[in-house]
Protein backbone atom coordinates (compact mmCIF):
# COMPACT_ATOMS: atom_id res chain seq x y z
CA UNK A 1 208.46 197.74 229.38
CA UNK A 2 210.55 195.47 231.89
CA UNK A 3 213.11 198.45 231.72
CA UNK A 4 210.25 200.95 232.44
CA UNK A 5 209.09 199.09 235.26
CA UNK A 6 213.11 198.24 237.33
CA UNK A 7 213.40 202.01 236.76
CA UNK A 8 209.99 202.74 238.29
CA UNK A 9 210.71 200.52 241.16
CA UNK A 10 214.37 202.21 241.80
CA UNK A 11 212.92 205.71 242.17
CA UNK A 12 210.47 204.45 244.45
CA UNK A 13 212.98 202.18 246.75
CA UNK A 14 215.27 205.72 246.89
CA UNK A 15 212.17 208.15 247.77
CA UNK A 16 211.41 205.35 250.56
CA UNK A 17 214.69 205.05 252.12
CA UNK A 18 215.07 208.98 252.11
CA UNK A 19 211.58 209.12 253.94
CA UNK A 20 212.41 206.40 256.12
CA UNK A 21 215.48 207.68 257.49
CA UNK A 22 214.98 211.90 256.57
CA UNK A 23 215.83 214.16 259.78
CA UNK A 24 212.88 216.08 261.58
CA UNK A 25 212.02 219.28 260.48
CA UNK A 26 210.45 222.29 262.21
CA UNK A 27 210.25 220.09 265.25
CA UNK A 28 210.05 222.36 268.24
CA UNK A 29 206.66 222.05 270.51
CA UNK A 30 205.86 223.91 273.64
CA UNK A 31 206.18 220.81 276.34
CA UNK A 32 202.80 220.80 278.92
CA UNK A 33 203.57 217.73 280.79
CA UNK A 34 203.19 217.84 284.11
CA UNK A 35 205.51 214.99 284.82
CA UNK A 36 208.87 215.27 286.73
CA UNK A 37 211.84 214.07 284.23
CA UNK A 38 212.95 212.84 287.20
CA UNK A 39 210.36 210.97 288.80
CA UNK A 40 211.50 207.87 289.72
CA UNK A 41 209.35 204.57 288.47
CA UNK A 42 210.26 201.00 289.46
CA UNK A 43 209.08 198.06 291.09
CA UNK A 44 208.42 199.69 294.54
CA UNK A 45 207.45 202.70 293.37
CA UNK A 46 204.15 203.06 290.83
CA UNK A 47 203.30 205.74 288.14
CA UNK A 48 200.99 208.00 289.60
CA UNK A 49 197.52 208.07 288.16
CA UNK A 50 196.69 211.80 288.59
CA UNK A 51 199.60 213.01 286.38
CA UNK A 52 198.55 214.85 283.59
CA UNK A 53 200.28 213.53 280.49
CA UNK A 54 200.22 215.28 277.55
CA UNK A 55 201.73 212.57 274.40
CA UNK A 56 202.77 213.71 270.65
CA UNK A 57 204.08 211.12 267.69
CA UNK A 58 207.23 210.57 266.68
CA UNK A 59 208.39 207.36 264.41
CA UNK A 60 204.82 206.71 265.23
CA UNK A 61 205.34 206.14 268.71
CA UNK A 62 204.08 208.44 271.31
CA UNK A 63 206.18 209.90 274.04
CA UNK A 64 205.49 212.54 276.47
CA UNK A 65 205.82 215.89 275.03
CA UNK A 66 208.18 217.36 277.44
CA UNK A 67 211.10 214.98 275.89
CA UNK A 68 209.99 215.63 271.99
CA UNK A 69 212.70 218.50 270.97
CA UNK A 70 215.63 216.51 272.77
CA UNK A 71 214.44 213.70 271.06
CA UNK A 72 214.35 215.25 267.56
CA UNK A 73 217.51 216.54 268.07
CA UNK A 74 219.46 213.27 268.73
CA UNK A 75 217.92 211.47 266.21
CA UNK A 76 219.45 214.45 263.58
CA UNK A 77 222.55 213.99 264.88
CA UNK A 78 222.52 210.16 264.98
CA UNK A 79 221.87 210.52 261.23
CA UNK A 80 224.85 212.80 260.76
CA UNK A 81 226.78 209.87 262.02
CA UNK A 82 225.11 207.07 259.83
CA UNK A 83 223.22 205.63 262.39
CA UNK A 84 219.19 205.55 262.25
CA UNK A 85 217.51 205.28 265.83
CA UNK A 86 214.62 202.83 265.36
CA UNK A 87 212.05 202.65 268.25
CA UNK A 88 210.68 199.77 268.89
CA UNK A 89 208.80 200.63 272.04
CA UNK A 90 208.02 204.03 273.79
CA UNK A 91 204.45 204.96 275.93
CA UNK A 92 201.92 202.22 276.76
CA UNK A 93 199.20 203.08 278.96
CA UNK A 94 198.58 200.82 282.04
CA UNK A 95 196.19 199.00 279.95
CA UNK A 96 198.22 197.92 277.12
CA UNK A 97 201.04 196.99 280.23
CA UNK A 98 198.48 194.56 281.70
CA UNK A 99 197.81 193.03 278.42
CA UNK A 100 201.36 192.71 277.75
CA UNK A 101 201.50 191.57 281.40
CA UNK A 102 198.82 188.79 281.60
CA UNK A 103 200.05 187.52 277.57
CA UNK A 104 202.97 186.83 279.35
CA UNK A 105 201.91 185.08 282.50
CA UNK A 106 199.50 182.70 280.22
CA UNK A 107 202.58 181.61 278.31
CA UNK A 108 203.83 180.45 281.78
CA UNK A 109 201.14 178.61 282.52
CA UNK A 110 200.11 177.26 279.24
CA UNK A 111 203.90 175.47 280.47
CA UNK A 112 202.91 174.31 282.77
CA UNK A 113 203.16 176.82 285.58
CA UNK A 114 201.48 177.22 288.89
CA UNK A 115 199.70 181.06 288.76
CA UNK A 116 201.86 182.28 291.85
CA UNK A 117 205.16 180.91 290.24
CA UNK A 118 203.92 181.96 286.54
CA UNK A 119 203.25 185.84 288.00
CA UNK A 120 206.97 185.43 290.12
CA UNK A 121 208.41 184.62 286.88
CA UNK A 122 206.82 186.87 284.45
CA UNK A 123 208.30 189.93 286.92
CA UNK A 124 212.06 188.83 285.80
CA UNK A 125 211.07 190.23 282.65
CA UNK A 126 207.62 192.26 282.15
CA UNK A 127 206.94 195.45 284.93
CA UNK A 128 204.04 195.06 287.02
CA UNK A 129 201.36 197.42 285.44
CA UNK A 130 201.86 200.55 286.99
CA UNK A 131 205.38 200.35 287.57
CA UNK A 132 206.41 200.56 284.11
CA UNK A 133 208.71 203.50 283.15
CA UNK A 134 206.73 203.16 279.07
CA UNK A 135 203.57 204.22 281.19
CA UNK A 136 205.54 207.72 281.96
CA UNK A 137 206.22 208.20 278.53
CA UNK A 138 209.45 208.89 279.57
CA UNK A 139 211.59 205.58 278.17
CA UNK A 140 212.41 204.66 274.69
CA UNK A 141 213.68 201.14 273.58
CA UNK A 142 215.50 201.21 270.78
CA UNK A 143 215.95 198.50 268.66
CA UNK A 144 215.10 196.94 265.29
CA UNK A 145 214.07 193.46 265.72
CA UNK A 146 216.17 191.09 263.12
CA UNK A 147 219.06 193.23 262.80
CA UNK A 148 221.90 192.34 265.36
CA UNK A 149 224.42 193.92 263.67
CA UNK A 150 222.76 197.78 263.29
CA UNK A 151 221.00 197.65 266.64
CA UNK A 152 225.11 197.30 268.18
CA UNK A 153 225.77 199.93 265.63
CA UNK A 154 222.66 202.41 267.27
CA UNK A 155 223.34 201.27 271.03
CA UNK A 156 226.84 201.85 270.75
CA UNK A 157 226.24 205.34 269.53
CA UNK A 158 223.49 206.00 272.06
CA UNK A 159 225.84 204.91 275.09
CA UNK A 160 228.08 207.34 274.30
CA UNK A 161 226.18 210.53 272.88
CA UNK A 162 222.54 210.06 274.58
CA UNK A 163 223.25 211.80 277.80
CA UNK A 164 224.26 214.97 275.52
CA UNK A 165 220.39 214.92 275.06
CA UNK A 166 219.05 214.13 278.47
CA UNK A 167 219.12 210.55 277.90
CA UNK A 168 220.17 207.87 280.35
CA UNK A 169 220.83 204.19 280.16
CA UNK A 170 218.24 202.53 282.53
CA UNK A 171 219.31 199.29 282.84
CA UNK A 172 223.41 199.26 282.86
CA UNK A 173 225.36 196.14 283.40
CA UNK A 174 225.97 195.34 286.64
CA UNK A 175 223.81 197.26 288.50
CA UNK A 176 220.87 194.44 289.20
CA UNK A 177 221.08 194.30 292.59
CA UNK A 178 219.58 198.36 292.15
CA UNK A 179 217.49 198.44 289.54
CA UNK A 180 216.23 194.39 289.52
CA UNK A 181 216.14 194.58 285.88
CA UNK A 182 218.85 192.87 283.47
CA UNK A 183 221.04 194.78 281.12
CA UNK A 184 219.18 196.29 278.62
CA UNK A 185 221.30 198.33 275.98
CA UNK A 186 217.90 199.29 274.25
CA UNK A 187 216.23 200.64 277.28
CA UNK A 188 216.77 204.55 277.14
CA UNK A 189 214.72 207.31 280.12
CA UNK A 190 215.11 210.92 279.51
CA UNK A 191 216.14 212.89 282.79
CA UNK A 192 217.01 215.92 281.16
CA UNK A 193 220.71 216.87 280.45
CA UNK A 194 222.58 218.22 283.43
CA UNK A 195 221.48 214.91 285.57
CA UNK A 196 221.61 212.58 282.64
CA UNK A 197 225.68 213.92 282.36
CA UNK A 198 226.27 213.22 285.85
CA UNK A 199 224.70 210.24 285.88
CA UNK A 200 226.65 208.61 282.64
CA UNK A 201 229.58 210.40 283.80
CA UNK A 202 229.69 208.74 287.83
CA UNK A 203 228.03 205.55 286.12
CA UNK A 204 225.08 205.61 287.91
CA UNK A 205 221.58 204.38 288.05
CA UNK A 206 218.38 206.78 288.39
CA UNK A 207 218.26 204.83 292.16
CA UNK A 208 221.51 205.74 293.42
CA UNK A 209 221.22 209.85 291.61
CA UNK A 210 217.98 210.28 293.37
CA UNK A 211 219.40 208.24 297.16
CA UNK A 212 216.75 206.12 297.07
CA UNK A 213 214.41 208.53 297.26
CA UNK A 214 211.52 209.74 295.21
């Protein structure tokens, strides 16, 4: 019986991990976005409201639609390589950002912070809602929270093979005084492929591709 039952256990642990970490089949969808890859989201410039967004699943996130085949097809080839992309976050509405938002400001204050100086220093961190780049359904982070070593592993291989799929690092070192957001290797925006190569190739943010402009 105790042999009956490990046995049981191991076929189900092995048709797990093969469903966990299988690649995408029959992926392609017919993108109806509206959305500009290229529209440029950040703290002085705020997600439009009247853009029609149309959002599909995938790892039971949702992203906009227009960046679902790209995304598929990294994620295969990420496998091919050993490494399993893990999102952690993708869309949230303006809602759920205000949620996230004010959660974060009441920490602040619960330590004691004034409101003005709790809001000042929630923004170091948290996007104002409606200048969040999740609300465009647009960015991806990637990351599996409690694994260190694996989510090096995953960034590693997405700074060097995510432009191939229209993928851009956001927040690259160095580049504060542009963006006003900290490096973060998890923080992924599709573009589309010919500006996301020209943009990982110069080493560029989405500020500097676009001049400044929107």
């Amino acid at each position: 019986m105790k042999k009956l039952l490990t046995l049981i256990i191991g076929i189900l642990l092995i048709v797990w991990v093969y469903y966990l970490q299988k690649p995408y089949i029959n992926s392609k969808v017919d993108p109806i976005s509206e959305i500009n890859t290229l529209i440029l989201v950040n703290s002085e410039n705020a997600f439009p409201d009247n853009i029609n967004l149309n959002l599909v699943t995938f790892q039971n996130k949702k992203v906009a639609d227009i960046i679902y085949n790209d995304l598929v097809n990294m994620y295969n080839n990420a496998l091919n390589d050993n490494i399993t992309l893990k999102i952690n976050n993708a869309y949230r509405s303006k809602d759920e950002q205000t949620q996230i938002f004010e959660n974060k400001m009441n920490d602040y204050e619960n330590e004691g912070y004034t409101k003005e100086k709790a809001y000042e220093q929630t923004k170091l961190t948290v996007q104002v809602p409606g200048y969040s780049e999740h609300e465009t359904g647009l960015a991806i982070d990637f990351s599996d929270e409690g694994h260190y070593d694996e989510n090096e592993k995953m960034w590693e291989w997405l700074k060097n093979n995510a432009y191939k799929y229209g993928f851009i690092l956001r927040y690259p070192e160095d580049k504060y005084e542009i963006t006003k957001i900290d490096y973060e290797p998890w923080h992924y925006r599709y573009v589309g492929k010919k500006a996301a190569k020209e943009i990982t190739n110069k080493n560029l943010t989405l500020e500097e591709y676009l001049g400044g402009n929107v």
